[in-house]
Every structure is written in structure tokens, then in C-alpha cells.
Protein backbone atom coordinates (compact mmCIF):
# COMPACT_ATOMS: atom_id res chain seq x y z
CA UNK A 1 97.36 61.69 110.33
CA UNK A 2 100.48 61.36 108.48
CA UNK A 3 100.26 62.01 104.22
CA UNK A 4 101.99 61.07 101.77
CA UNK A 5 104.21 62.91 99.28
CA UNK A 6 102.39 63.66 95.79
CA UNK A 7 103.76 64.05 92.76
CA UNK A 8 102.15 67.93 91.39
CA UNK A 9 102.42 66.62 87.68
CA UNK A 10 100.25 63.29 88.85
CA UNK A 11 96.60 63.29 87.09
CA UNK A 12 94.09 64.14 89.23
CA UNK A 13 89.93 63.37 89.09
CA UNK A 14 88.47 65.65 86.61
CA UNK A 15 86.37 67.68 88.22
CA UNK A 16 81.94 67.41 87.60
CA UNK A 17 80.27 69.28 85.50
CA UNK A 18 78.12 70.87 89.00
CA UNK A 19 81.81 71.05 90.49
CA UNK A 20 82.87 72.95 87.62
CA UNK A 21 79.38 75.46 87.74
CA UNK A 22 79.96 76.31 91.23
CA UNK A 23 83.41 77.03 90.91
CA UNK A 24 82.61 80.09 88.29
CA UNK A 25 79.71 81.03 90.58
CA UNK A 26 82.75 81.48 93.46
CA UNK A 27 86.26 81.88 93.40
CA UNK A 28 88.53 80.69 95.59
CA UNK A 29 91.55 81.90 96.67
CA UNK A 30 94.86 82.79 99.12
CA UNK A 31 95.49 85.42 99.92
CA UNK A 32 98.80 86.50 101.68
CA UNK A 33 98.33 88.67 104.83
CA UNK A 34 101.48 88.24 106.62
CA UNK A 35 104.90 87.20 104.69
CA UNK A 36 106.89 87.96 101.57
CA UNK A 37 104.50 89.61 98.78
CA UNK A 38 101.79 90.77 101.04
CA UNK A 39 98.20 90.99 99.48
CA UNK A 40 99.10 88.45 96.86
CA UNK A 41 96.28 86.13 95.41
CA UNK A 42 96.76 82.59 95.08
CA UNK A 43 93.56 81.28 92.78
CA UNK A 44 92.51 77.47 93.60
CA UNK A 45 91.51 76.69 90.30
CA UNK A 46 92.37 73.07 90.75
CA UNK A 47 91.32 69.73 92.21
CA UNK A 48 94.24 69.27 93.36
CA UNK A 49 96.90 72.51 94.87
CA UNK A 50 100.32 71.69 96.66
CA UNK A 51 101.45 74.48 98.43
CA UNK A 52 105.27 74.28 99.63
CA UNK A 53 108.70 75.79 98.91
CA UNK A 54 109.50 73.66 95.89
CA UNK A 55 109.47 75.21 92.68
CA UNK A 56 107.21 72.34 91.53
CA UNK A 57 104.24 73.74 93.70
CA UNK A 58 101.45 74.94 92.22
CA UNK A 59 101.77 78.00 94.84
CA UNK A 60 105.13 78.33 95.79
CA UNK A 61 106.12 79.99 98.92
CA UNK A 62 109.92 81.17 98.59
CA UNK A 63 111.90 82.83 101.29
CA UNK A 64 110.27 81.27 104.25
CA UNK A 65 112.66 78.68 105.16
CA UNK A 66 110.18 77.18 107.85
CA UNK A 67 107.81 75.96 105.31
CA UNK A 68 108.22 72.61 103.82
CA UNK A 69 109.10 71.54 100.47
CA UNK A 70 105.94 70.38 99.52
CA UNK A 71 104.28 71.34 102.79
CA UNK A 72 100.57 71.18 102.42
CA UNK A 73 97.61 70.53 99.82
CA UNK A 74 93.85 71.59 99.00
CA UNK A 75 91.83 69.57 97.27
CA UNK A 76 88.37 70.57 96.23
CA UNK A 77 85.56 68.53 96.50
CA UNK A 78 81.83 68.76 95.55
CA UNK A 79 79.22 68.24 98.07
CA UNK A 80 76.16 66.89 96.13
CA UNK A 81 73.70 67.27 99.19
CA UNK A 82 74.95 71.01 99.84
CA UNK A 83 75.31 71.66 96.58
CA UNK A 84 78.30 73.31 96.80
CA UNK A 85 82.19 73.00 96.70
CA UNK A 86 84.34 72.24 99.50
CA UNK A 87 88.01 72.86 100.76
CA UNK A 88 89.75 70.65 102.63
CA UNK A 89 93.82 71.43 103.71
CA UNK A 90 95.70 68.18 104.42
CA UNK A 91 99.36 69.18 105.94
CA UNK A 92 101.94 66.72 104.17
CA UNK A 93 104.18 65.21 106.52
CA UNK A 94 105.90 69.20 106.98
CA UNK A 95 108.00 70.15 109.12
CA UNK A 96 107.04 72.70 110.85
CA UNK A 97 103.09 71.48 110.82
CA UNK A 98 100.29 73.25 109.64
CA UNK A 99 97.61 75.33 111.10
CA UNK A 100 94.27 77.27 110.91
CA UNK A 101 93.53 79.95 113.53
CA UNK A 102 96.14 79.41 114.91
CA UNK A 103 95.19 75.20 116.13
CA UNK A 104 97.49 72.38 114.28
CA UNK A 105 96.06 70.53 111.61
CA UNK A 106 96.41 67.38 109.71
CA UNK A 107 93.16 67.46 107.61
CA UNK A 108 90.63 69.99 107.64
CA UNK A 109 87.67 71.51 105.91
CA UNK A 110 88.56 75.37 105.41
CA UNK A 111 86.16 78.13 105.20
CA UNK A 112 85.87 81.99 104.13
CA UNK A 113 88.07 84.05 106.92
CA UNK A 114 90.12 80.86 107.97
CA UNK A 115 94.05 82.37 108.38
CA UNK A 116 96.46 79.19 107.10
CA UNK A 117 100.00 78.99 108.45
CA UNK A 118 102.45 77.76 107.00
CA UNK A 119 105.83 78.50 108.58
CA UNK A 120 106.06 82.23 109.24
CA UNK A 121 103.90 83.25 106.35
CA UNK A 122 99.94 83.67 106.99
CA UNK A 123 97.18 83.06 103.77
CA UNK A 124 93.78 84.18 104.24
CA UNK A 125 91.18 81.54 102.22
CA UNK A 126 88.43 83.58 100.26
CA UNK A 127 85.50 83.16 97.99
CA UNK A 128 84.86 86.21 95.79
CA UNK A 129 82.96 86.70 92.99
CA UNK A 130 83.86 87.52 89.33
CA UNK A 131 84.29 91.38 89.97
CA UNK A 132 85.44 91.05 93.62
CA UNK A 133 88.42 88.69 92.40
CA UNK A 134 88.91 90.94 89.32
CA UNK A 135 88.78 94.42 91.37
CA UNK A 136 91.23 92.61 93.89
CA UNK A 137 93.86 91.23 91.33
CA UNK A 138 93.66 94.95 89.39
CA UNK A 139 94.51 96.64 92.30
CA UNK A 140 97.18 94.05 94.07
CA UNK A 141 98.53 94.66 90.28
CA UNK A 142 99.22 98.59 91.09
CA UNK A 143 100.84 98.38 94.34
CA UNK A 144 104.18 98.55 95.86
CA UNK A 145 105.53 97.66 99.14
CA UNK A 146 108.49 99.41 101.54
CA UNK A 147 110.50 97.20 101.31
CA UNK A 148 111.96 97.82 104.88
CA UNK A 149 109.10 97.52 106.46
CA UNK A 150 106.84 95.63 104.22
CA UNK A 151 103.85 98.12 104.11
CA UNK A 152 102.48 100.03 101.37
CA UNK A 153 104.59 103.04 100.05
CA UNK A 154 102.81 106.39 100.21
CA UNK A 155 101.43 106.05 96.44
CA UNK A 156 100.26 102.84 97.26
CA UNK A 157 98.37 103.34 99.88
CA UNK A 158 97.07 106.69 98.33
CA UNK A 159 95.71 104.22 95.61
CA UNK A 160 94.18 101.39 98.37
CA UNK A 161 92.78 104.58 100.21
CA UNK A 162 90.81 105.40 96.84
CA UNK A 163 89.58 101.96 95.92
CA UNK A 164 88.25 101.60 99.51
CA UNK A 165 86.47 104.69 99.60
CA UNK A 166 84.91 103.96 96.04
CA UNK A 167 84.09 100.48 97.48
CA UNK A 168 81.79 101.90 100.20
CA UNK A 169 80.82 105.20 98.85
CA UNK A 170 76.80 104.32 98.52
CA UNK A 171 77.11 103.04 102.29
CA UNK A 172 77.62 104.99 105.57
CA UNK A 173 81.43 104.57 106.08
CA UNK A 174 82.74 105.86 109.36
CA UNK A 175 86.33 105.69 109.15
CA UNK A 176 89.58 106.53 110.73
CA UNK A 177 92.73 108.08 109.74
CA UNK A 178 96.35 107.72 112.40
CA UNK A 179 99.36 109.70 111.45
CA UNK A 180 101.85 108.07 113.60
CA UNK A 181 105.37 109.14 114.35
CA UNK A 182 108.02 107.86 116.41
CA UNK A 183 108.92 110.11 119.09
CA UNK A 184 113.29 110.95 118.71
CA UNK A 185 113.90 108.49 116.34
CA UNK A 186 117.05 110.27 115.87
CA UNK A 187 118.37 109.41 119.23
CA UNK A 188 117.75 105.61 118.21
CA UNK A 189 119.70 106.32 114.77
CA UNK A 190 122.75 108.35 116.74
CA UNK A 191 123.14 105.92 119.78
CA UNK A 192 122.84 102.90 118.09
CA UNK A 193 123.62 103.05 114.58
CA UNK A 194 121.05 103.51 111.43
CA UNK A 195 121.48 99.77 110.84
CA UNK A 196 119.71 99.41 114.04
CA UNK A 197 117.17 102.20 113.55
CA UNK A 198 116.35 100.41 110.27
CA UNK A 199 115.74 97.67 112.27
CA UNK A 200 113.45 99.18 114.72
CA UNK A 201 111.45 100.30 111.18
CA UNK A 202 111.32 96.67 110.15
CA UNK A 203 110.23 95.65 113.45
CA UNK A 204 107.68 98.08 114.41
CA UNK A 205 106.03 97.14 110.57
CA UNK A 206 105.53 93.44 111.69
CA UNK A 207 104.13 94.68 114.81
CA UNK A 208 101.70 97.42 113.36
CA UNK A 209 100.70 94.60 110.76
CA UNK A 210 100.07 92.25 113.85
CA UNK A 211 97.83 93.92 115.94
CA UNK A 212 95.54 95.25 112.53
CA UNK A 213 92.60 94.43 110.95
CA UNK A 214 92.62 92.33 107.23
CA UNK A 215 90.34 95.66 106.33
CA UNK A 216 93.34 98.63 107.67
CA UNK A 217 95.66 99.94 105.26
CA UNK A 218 99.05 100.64 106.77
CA UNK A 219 101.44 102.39 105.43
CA UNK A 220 104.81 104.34 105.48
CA UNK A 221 104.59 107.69 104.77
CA UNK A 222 107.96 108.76 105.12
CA UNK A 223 111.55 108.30 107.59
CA UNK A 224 109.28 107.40 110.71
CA UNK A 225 106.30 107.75 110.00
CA UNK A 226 103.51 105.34 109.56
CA UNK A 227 99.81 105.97 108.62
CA UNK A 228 96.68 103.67 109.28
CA UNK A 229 93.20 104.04 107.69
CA UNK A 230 90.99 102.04 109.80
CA UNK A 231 87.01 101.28 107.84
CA UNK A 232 83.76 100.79 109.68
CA UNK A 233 84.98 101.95 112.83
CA UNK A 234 83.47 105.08 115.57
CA UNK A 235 85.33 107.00 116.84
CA UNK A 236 85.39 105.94 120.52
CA UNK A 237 86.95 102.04 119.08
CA UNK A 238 89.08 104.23 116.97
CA UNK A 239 91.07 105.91 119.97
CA UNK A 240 90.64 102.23 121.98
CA UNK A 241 92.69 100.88 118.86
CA UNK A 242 94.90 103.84 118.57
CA UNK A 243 95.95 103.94 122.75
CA UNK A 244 96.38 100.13 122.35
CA UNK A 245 98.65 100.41 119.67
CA UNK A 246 100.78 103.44 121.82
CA UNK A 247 100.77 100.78 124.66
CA UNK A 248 102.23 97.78 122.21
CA UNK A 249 105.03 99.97 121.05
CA UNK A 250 106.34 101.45 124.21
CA UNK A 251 106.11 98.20 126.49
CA UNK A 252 107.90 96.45 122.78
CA UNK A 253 111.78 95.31 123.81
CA UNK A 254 113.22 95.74 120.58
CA UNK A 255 116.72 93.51 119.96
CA UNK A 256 119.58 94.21 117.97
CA UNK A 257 123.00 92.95 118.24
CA UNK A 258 121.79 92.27 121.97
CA UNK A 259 121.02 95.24 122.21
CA UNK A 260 117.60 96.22 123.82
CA UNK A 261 116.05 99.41 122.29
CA UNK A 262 112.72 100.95 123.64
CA UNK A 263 110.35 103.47 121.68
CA UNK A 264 107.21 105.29 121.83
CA UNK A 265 105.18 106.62 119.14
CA UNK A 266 102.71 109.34 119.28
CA UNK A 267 99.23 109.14 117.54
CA UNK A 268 97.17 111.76 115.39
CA UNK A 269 93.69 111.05 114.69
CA UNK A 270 90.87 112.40 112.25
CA UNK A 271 87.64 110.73 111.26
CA UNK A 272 85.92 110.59 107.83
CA UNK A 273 83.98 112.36 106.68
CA UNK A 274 83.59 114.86 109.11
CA UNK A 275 87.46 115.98 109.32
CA UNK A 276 87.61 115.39 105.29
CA UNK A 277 86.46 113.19 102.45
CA UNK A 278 89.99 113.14 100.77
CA UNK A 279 93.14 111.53 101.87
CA UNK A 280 94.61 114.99 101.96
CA UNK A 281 92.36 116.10 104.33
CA UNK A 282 92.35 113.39 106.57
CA UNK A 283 96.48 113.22 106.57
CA UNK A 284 96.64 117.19 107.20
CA UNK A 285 94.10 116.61 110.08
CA UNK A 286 95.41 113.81 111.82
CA UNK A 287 99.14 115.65 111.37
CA UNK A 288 97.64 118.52 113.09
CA UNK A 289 97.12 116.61 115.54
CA UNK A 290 99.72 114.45 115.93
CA UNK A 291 101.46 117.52 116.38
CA UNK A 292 99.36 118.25 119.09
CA UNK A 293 100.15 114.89 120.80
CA UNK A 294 103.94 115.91 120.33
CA UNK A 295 103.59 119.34 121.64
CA UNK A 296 101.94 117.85 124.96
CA UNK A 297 104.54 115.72 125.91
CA UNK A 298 105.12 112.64 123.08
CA UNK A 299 103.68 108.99 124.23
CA UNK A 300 100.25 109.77 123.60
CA UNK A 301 97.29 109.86 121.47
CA UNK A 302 95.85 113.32 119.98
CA UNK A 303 92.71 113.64 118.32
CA UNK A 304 91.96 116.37 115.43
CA UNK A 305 89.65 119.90 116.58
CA UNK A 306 89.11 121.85 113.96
């Protein structure tokens, strides 16, 4: 169904007094997992959010020219007989349309986990509580991005690495750690230019954010080399994800200037905590064995023996 433009300064229904309980019991919220300023948090502290390009939105999307001026809204409404507040995304007229796991929408009732697309640029919708939103926006507030690739910087994800571990440390975590490396980058760099190799870096950051889990932290760790720390995972899914990721890379065309340029990347992996409990110890593992994976022959996955 088609909707109409609104107006963001237009009054809207004040919310209940129930409406406004359950909406300090839970917080809701965007969050960005693929686009410009990844891991921001968008609160939906209103009855009423337009979300669009337009500096007049109450979240405003910029540098994604796919998304609409005002291209979508979220109203929140109170369900008396659940007893609880509800989401619903209405796409306004856009452009480019709207859509939740990936199916089109014109008016729908979100929930926790649902990925919203607007344009190129992906939101997750959450509901946290008090601390959980707190903990999130404190630590969003610390890091940085590459901005080549768009993943965390090495400090960065040294911090992520920290808060994750002190998230789960009274639970079992089983966890993974990939030193990754792509195998003669400077072949790419000397036939084809840097400005192509930097676009192979770009590239192969969408594609490692792609084919990742909202719970992995990627990062860059240096040149070209990328680093994944992969939570409640064994060890056999683990190498499953790590071999898949090989096989994405290498069977990857990647275009520049018409150009088609092919890679391959070779894998290190330790586990936590048996290969270490810091992210020292887990990066010097899985390098010892990504230089294992090198010195067998590059294209493949290695994991750590002590």
C-alpha cells in the first residue's frame, strides 16, 4: 500500500502512560550492521520515527544515495491485550522499496533480529535493557573503523575482543580466533596498481562482513591482513566457517577498471581458551598457524598445535 509523505515536525499521539512503562522496561533500537557508521544505535524513543536521507529525519541515513528522502517510518503502538509495545515499519512511497529479511514491505510489524533495508544500508531492530543499551552505546562510543575497508582498526577490535570476553566470562565460551592473510598481495599491488589493491581491501571487507555473524568481530590488523573472533562456536563449525570463507574469496571475480582480479587468502586458526585466554595469545597462535597454512602451499586453512 502506497503512504503518504509526513511532515517529522507534525504532532503526533502522546503516547499512554502503560506505553510509556513498557518502553523504560525495553529499549528499542537500530542498529547499523552493514553501511556507513557500522554498529551505530538508532534509539526509537518516539511514536512516531522517519527514517530517510533528509536532514529532517529523525534518523538520517547520509551517503546512501539509494535510500529515499524520507524513505520509511516506525511508529510504536501499545498492545493492551499483550501488554506490550509494538513496531510496525510502513515504507513511504521510496524509491527503492523497503524490506525485512530480505522480502519487500509496505507495512509490517518488526521484531527483535529483523534486518531492515533500506537502500544499500542494513539496520538490525533490538530491544535491550537499561545496561545492555548503556554497555552498547559506551562501547560503540570507543571505537574506530578502517576506513578502507570499514572494519574495526586493530585497537578497536582489541577493545570489542575485551568487552565480549567480559560479557561471557561466568559462561562456557568456546570461541574462535582466524588470522587471515592474503596470499601475494604484492603481485595484485605491482600488476595492477595500489589503487586497485586498495580496492581489492575494500572489497574483500564487504565480503568478510557478508558472509559473518551479527556476534563476529572483524577486523584489520594490518596491510592484508584481516582477523575474525567468532563466539559460541566448536571447533569443527569453526574450520566449516573458516574453509567456506577460503572458498568465497578465491571463486570472488573482483572488478576494477574492467579489470578482473582473483585472490586467495590463507586461514590460521586457534580456539579459546585452550590455545589462550588473551587476545595475544590467540593472535600469536592462529599466526603460527597461518604460517603453517602459508608454508604448505597458500589457499588453505591451518589450524594451531601447540
Amino acid at each position: 500500500m502506497a503512504s503518504k509523505k509526513i511532515n517529522p515536525d507534525a504532532t503526533v499521539p502522546a503516547m499512554s502512560a502503560e506505553h510509556l512503562m513498557q518502553m523504560e522496561k525495553k529499549i528499542a533500537s537500530l542498529i547499523v550492521v552493514k553501511g556507513q557508521e557500522l554498529g551505530k544505535e538508532y534509539r526509537l524513543n518516539r511514536s512516531l520515527t522517519i527514517i530517510g536521507r533528509d536532514a529532517s529525519a529523525h534518523i538520517t541515513l547520509t551517503g546512501d544515495p539509494r535510500i529515499s528522502r524520507q524513505h520509511a517510518s516506525i511508529r510504536a503502538e501499545y498492545n493492551l491485550k499483550k501488554q506490550l509495545t509494538e513496531y510496525i515499519l510502513t515504507d513511504m512511497a521510496s524509491t527503492n522499496h523497503t524490506y525485512i529479511n530480505g522480502e519487500k514491505i509496505s507495512d509490517c510489524k518488526i521484531s527483535p533480529g529483523d534486518k531492515i533495508t533500506f537502500g544499500d544500508t542494513i539496520l538490525k531492530f533490538v530491544l535491550q535493557d537499561e545496561i545492555d543499551a548503556s554497555y552498547h552505546e559506551e562501547i560503540q562510543r570507543r571505537l574506530n573503523y578502517d576506513q578502507l575497508t570499514g572494519l574495526l582498526t586493530r585497537e578497536s577490535y582489541e577493545l570489542a575482543f575485551r568487552s565480549e570476553i567480559e560479557k561471557k566470562r561466568l559462561v562456557s565460551l568456546r570461541a574462535a580466533q582466524f588470522m587471515m592473510d592474503i596470499d601475494r598481495f604484492k603481485n595484485v599491488n605491482d600488476t595492477y596498481g595500489h589503487l586497485a589493491g586498495s580496492s581489492v581491501l575494500s572489497k574483500l571487507g564487504d565480503l568478510l562482513r557478508a558472509n559473518a555473524r551479527d556476534t563476529d568481530l572483524i577486523g584489520r590488523y594490518g596491510g592484508e591482513e584481516f582477523i575474525i573472533f567468532l563466539t559460541a562456536i566448536t571447533p569443527d563449525d569453526a574450520i566449516k566457517r573458516a574453509k567456506k570463507i577460503r572458498s568465497i574469496i578465491k571463486n570472488h571475480d573482483f572488478i576494477y577498471k574492467q579489470q578482473t582480479i582473483n585472490i586467495t587468502l590463507s586461514i590460521g586458526i586457534s580456539f579459546y581458551p585452550e590455545h589462550g585466554q588473551t587476545l595475544n595469545e590467540l593472535i600469536h597462535a592462529a599466526d603460527v598457524a597461518l604460517y603453517e597454512a602459508k608454508r604448505a602451499g597458500r589457499d588453505r586453512v591451518a589450524i594451531y598445535k601447540e
